[in-house]
C-alpha atoms as a PDB file:
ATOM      1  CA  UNK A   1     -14.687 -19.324  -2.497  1.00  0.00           C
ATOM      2  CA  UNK A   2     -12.478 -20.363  -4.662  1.00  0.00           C
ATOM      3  CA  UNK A   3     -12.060 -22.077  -8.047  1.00  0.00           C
ATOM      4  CA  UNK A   4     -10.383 -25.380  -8.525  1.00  0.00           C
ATOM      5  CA  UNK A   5      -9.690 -24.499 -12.267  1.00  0.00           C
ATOM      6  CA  UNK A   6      -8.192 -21.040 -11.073  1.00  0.00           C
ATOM      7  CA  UNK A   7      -6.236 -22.598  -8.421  1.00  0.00           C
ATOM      8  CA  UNK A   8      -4.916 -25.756 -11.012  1.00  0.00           C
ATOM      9  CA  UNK A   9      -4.313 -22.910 -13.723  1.00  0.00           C
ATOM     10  CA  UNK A  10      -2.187 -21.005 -11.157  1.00  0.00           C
ATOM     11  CA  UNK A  11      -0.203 -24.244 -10.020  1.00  0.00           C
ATOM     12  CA  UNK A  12       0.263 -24.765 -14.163  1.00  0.00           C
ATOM     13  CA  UNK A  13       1.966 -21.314 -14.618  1.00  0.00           C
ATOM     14  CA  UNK A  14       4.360 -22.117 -11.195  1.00  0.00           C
ATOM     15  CA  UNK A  15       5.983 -24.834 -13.027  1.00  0.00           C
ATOM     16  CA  UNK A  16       6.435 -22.378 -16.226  1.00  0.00           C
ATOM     17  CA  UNK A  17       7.785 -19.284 -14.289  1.00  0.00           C
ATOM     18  CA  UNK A  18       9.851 -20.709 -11.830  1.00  0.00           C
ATOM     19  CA  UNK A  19      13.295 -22.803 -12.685  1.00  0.00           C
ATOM     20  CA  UNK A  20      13.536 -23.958  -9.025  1.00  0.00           C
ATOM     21  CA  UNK A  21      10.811 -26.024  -8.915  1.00  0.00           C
ATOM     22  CA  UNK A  22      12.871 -29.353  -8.957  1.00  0.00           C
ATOM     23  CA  UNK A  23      15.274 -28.467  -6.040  1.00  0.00           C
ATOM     24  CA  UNK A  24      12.187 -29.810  -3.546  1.00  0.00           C
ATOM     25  CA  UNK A  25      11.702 -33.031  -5.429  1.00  0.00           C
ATOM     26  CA  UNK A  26      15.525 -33.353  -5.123  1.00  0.00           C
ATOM     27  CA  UNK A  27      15.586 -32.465  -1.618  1.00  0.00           C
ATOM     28  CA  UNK A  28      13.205 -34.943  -0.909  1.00  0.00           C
ATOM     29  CA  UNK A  29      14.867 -37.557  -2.526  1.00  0.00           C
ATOM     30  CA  UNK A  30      17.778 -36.959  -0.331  1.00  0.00           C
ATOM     31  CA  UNK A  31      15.755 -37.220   2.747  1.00  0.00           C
ATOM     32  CA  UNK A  32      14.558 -40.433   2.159  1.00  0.00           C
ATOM     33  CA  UNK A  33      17.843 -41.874   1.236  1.00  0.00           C
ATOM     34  CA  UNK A  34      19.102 -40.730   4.751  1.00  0.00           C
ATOM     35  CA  UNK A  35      20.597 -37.646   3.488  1.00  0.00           C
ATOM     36  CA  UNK A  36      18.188 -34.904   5.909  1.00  0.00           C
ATOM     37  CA  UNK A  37      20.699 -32.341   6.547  1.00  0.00           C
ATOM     38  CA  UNK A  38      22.177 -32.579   2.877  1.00  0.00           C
ATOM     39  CA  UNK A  39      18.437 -32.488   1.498  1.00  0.00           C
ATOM     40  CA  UNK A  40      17.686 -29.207   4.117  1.00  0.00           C
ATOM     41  CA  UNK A  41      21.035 -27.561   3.065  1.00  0.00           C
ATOM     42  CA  UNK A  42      20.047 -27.553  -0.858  1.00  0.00           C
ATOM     43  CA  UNK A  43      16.752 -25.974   0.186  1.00  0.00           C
ATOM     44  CA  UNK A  44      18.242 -23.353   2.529  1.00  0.00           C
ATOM     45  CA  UNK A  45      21.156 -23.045  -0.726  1.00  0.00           C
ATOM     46  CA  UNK A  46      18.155 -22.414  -3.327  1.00  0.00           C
ATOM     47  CA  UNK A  47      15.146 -21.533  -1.737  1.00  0.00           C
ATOM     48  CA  UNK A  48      16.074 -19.634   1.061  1.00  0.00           C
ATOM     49  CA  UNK A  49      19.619 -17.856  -0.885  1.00  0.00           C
ATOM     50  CA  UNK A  50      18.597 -14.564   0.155  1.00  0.00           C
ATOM     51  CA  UNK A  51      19.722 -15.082   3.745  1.00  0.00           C
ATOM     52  CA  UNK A  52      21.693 -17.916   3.941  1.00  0.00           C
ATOM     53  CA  UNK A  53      24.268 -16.490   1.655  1.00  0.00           C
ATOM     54  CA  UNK A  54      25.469 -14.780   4.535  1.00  0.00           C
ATOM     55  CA  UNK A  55      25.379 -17.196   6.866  1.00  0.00           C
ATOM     56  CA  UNK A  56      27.467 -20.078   4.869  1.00  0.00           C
ATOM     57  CA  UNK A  57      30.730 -19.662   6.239  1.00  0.00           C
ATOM     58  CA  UNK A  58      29.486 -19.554  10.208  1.00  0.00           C
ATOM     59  CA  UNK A  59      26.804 -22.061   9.289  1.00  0.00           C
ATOM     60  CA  UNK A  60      27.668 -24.617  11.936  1.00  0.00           C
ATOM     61  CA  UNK A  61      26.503 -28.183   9.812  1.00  0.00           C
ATOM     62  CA  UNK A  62      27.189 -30.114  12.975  1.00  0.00           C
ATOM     63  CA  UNK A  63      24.843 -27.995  15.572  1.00  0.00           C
ATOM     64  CA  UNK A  64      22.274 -28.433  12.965  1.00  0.00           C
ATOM     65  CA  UNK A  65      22.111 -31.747  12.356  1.00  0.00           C
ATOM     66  CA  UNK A  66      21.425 -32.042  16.019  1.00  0.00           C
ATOM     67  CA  UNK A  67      18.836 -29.548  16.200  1.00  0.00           C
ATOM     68  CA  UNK A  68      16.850 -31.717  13.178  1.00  0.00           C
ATOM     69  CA  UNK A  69      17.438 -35.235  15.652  1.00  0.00           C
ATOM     70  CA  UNK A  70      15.703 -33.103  18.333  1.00  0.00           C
ATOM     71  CA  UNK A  71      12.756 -32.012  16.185  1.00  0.00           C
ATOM     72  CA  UNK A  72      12.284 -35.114  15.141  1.00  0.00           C
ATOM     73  CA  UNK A  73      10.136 -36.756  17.310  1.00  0.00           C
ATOM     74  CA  UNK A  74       8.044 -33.822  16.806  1.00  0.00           C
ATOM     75  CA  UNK A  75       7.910 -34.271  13.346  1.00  0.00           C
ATOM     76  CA  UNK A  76       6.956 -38.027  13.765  1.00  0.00           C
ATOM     77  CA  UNK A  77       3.892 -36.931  15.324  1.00  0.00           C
ATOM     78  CA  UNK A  78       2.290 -35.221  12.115  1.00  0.00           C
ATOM     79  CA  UNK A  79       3.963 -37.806   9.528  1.00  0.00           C
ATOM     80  CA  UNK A  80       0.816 -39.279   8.827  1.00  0.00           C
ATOM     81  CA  UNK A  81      -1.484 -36.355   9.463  1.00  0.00           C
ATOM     82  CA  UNK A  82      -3.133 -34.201   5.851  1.00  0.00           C
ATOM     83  CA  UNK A  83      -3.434 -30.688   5.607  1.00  0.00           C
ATOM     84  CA  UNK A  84      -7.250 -30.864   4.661  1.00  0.00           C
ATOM     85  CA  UNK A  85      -7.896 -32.978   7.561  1.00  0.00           C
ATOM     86  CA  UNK A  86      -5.079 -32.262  10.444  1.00  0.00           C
ATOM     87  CA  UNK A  87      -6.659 -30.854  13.582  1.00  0.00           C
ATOM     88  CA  UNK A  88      -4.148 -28.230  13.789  1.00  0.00           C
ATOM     89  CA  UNK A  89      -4.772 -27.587  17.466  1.00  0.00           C
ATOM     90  CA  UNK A  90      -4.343 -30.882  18.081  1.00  0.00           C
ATOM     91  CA  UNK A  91      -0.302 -30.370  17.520  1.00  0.00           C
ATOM     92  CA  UNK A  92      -0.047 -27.125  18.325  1.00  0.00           C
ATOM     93  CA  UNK A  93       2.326 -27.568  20.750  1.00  0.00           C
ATOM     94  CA  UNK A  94       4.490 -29.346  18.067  1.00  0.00           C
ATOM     95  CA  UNK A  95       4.208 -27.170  15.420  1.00  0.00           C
ATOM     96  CA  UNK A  96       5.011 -24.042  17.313  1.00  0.00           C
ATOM     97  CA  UNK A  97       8.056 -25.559  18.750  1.00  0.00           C
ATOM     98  CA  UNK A  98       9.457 -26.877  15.279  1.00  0.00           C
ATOM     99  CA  UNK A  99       8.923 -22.860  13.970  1.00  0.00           C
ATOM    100  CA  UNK A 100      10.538 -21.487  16.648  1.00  0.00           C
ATOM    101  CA  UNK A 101      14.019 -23.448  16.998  1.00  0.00           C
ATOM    102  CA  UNK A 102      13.792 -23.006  12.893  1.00  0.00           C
ATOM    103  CA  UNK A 103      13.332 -19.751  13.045  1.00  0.00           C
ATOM    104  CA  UNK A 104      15.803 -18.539  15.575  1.00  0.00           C
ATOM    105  CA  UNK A 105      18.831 -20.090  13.400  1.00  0.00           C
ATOM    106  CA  UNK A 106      20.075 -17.008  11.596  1.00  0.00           C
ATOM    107  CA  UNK A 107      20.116 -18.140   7.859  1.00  0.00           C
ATOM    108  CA  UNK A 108      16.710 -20.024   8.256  1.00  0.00           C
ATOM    109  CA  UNK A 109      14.422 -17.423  10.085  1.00  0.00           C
ATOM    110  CA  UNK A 110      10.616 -17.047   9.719  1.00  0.00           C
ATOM    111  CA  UNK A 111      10.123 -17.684   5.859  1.00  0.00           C
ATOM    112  CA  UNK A 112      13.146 -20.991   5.806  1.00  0.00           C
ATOM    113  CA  UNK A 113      11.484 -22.657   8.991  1.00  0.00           C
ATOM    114  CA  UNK A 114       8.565 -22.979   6.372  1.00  0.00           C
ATOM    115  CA  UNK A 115      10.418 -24.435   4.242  1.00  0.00           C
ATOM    116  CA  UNK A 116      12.434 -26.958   5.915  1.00  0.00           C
ATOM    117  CA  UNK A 117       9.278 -27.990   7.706  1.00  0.00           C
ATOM    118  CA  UNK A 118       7.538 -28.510   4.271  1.00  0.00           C
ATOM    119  CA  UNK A 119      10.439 -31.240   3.312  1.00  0.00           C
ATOM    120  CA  UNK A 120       9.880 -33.167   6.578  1.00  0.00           C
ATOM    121  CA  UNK A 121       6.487 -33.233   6.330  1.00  0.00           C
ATOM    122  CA  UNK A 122       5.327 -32.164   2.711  1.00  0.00           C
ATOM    123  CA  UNK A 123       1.543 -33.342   3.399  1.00  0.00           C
ATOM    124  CA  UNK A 124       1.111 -30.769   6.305  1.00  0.00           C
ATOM    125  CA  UNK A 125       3.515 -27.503   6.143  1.00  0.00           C
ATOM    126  CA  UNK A 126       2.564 -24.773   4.080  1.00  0.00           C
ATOM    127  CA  UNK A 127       4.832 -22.220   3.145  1.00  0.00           C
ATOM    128  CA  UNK A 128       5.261 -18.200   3.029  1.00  0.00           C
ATOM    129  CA  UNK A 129       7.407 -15.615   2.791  1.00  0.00           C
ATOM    130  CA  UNK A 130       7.109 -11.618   3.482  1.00  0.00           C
ATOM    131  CA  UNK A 131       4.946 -10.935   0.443  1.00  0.00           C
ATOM    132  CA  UNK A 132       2.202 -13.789   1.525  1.00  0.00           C
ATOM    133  CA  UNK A 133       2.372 -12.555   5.265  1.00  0.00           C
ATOM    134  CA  UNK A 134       1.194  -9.239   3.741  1.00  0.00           C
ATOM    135  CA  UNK A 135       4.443  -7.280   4.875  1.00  0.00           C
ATOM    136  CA  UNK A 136       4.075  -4.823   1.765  1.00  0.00           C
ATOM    137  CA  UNK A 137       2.263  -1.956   1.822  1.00  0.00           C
ATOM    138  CA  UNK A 138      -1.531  -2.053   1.766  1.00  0.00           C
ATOM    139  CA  UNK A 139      -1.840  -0.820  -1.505  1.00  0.00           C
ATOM    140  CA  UNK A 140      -0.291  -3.609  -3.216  1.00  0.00           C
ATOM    141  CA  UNK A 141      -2.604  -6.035  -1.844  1.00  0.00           C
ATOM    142  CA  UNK A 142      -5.658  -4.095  -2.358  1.00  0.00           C
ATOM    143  CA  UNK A 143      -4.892  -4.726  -6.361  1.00  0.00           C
ATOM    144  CA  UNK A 144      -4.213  -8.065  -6.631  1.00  0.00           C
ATOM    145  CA  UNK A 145      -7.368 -10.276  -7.599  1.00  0.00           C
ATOM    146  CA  UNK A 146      -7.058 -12.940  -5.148  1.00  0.00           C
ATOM    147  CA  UNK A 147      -7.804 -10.480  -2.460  1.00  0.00           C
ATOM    148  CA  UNK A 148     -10.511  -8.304  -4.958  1.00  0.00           C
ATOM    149  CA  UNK A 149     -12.192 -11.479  -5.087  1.00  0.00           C
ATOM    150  CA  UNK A 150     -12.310 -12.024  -1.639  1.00  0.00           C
ATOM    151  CA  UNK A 151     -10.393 -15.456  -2.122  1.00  0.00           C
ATOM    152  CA  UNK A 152      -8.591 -14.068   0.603  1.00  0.00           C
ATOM    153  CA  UNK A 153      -8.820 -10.942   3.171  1.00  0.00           C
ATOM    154  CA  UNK A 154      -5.948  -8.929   3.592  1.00  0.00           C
ATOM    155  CA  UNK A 155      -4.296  -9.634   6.273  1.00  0.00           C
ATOM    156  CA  UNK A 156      -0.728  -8.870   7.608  1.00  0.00           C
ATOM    157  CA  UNK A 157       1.072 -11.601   9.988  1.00  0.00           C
ATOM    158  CA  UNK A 158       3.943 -11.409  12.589  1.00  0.00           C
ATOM    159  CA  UNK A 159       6.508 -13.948  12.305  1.00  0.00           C
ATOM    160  CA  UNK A 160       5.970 -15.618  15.754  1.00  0.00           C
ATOM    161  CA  UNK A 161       5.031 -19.418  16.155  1.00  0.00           C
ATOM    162  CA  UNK A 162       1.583 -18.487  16.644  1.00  0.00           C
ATOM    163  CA  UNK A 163       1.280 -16.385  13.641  1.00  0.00           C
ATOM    164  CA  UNK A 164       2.099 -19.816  11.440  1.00  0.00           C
ATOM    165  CA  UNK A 165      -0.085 -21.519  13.126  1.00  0.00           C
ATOM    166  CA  UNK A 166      -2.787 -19.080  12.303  1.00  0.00           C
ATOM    167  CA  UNK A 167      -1.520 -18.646   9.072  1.00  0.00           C
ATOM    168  CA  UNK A 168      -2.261 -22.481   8.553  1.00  0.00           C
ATOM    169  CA  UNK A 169      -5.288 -22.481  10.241  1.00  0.00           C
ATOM    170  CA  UNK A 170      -6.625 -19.429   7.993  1.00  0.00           C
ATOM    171  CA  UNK A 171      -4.882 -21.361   4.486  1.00  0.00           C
ATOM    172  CA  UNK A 172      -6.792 -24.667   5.549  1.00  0.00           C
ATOM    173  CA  UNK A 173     -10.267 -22.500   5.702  1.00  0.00           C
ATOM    174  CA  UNK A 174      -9.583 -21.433   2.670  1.00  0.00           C
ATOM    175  CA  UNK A 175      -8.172 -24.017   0.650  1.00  0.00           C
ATOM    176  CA  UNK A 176      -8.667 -27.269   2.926  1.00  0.00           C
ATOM    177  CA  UNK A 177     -11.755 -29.010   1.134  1.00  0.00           C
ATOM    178  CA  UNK A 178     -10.463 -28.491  -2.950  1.00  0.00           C
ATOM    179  CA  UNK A 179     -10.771 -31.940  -4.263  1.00  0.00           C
ATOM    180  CA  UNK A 180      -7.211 -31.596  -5.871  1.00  0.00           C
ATOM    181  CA  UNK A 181      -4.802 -33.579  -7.751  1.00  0.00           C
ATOM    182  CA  UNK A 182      -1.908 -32.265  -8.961  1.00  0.00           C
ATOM    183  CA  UNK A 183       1.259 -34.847 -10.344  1.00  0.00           C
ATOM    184  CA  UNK A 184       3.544 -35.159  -7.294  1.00  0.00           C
ATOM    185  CA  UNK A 185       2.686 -32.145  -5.274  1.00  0.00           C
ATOM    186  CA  UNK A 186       0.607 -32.417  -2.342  1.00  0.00           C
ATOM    187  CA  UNK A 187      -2.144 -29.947  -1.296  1.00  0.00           C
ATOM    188  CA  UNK A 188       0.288 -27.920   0.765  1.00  0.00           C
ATOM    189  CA  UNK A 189       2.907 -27.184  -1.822  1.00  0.00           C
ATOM    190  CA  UNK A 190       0.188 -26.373  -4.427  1.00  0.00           C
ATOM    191  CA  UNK A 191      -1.291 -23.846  -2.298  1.00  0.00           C
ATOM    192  CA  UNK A 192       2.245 -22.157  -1.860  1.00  0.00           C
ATOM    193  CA  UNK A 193       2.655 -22.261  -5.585  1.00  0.00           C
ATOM    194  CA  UNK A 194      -0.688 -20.738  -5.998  1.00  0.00           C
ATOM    195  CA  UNK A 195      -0.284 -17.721  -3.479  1.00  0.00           C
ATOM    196  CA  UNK A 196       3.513 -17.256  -5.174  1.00  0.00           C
ATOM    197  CA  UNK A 197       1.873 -16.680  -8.190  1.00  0.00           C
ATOM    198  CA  UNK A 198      -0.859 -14.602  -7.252  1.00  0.00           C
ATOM    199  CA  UNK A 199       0.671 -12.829  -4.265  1.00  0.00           C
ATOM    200  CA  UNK A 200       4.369 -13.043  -4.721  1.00  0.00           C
ATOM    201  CA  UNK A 201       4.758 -12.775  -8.040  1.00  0.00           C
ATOM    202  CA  UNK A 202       2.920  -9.704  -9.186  1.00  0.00           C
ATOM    203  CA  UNK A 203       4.171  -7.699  -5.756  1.00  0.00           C
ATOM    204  CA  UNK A 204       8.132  -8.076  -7.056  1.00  0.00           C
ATOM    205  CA  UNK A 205       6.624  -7.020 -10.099  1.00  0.00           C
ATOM    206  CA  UNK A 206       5.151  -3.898  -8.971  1.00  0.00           C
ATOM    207  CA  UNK A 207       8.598  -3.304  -6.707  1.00  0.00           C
ATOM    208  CA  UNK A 208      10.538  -3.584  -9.802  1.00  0.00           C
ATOM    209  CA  UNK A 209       8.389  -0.954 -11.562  1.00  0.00           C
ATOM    210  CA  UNK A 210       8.177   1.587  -8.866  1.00  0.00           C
ATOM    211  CA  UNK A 211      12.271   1.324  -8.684  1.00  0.00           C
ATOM    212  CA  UNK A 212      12.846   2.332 -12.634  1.00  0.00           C
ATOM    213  CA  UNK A 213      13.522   5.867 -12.957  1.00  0.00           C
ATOM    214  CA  UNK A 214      11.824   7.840 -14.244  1.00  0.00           C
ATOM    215  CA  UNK A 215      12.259   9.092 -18.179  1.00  0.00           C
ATOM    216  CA  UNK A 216      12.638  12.914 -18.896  1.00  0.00           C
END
């Protein structure tokens, strides 16, 4: 189980280590002045740079803006819905089929569709990338003390829809009933921040170090 003064402590150190923090609360503001593909774009731009750099110049705006009127509906249906309390079998269907037309545009793929479904529906979406799926070798995870603590088991995803949707389902388990309250983030983006911290974090740490070389 665990500890809401961990977990706040961990959200506290996000906001100190990382200088993109404000690119979502900009995004967002975009979205709800009508600006959705604009407010997606800075997020792909920022958030998702490591890929989308090399899609920019084939990165058909048009096609896209389409795909997010067709998702939309979809979207509508979880608008209102919580992360703590969302049934997530309930919208299933929904979710899945969001992931997967995210996920197939080259640019966005498995850790952008995340993303982009975060800004749409911030109270529901939680994000990951390759780190948090537990793509890294084993022995990188087996260090870290969110998983020595058994805060969370090890556990390597695919990037299929139904491996989000698991991935949510196994996040809400863990983190679903923590009476929190953090200053304009909502439960979903604070337990992203916390597993960036605690997963992400530390793993690109112990990359870097393994790829110095080594001193005679």
């Amino acid at each position: 189980m665990i500890e809401l003064e961990t977990f706040k402590k961990s959200i506290e150190k996000f906001d100190k280590l990382e200088s993109r923090t404000n690119f979502f609360a900009s995004a967002q503001k975009l979205l709800k002045n009508g600006f959705e593909t604009e407010g997606m774009l800075l997020i792909l731009a920022t958030w998702n740079f490591a890929l989308f750099r090399y899609e920019t110049k084939k990165f058909d705006i048009d096609r896209f803006s389409s795909t997010l009127a067709k998702l939309e509906p979809h979207f509508q249906k979880l608008s209102s819905e919580s992360f703590a309390t969302i049934n997530l079998d309930d919208y299933a269907k929904s979710i899945k089929f969001i992931y997967t037309t995210l996920s197939n545009i080259k640019g966005i793929q498995y850790t952008g569709a995340p993303k982009l479904m975060h800004l749409k529906c911030p109270n529901v979406f939680v994000m990951w990338d390759g780190y948090i799926r537990g793509e890294k070798s084993r022995k990188y995870y087996a260090d870290l003390k969110v998983f020595k603590s058994s805060v969370l088991p090890i556990k390597k995803y695919k990037t299929d829809a139904q491996s989000y949707l698991e991935f949510l389902k196994d996040m809400q388990v863990v983190y679903g009933k923590l009476p929190l309250e953090c200053k304009g983030k909502t439960l979903a983006k604070a337990i992203d921040e916390y597993n960036y911290v605690n997963i992400t974090l530390p793993i690109q740490k112990k990359e870097k170090q393994n790829r110095k070389p080594i001193q005679e």
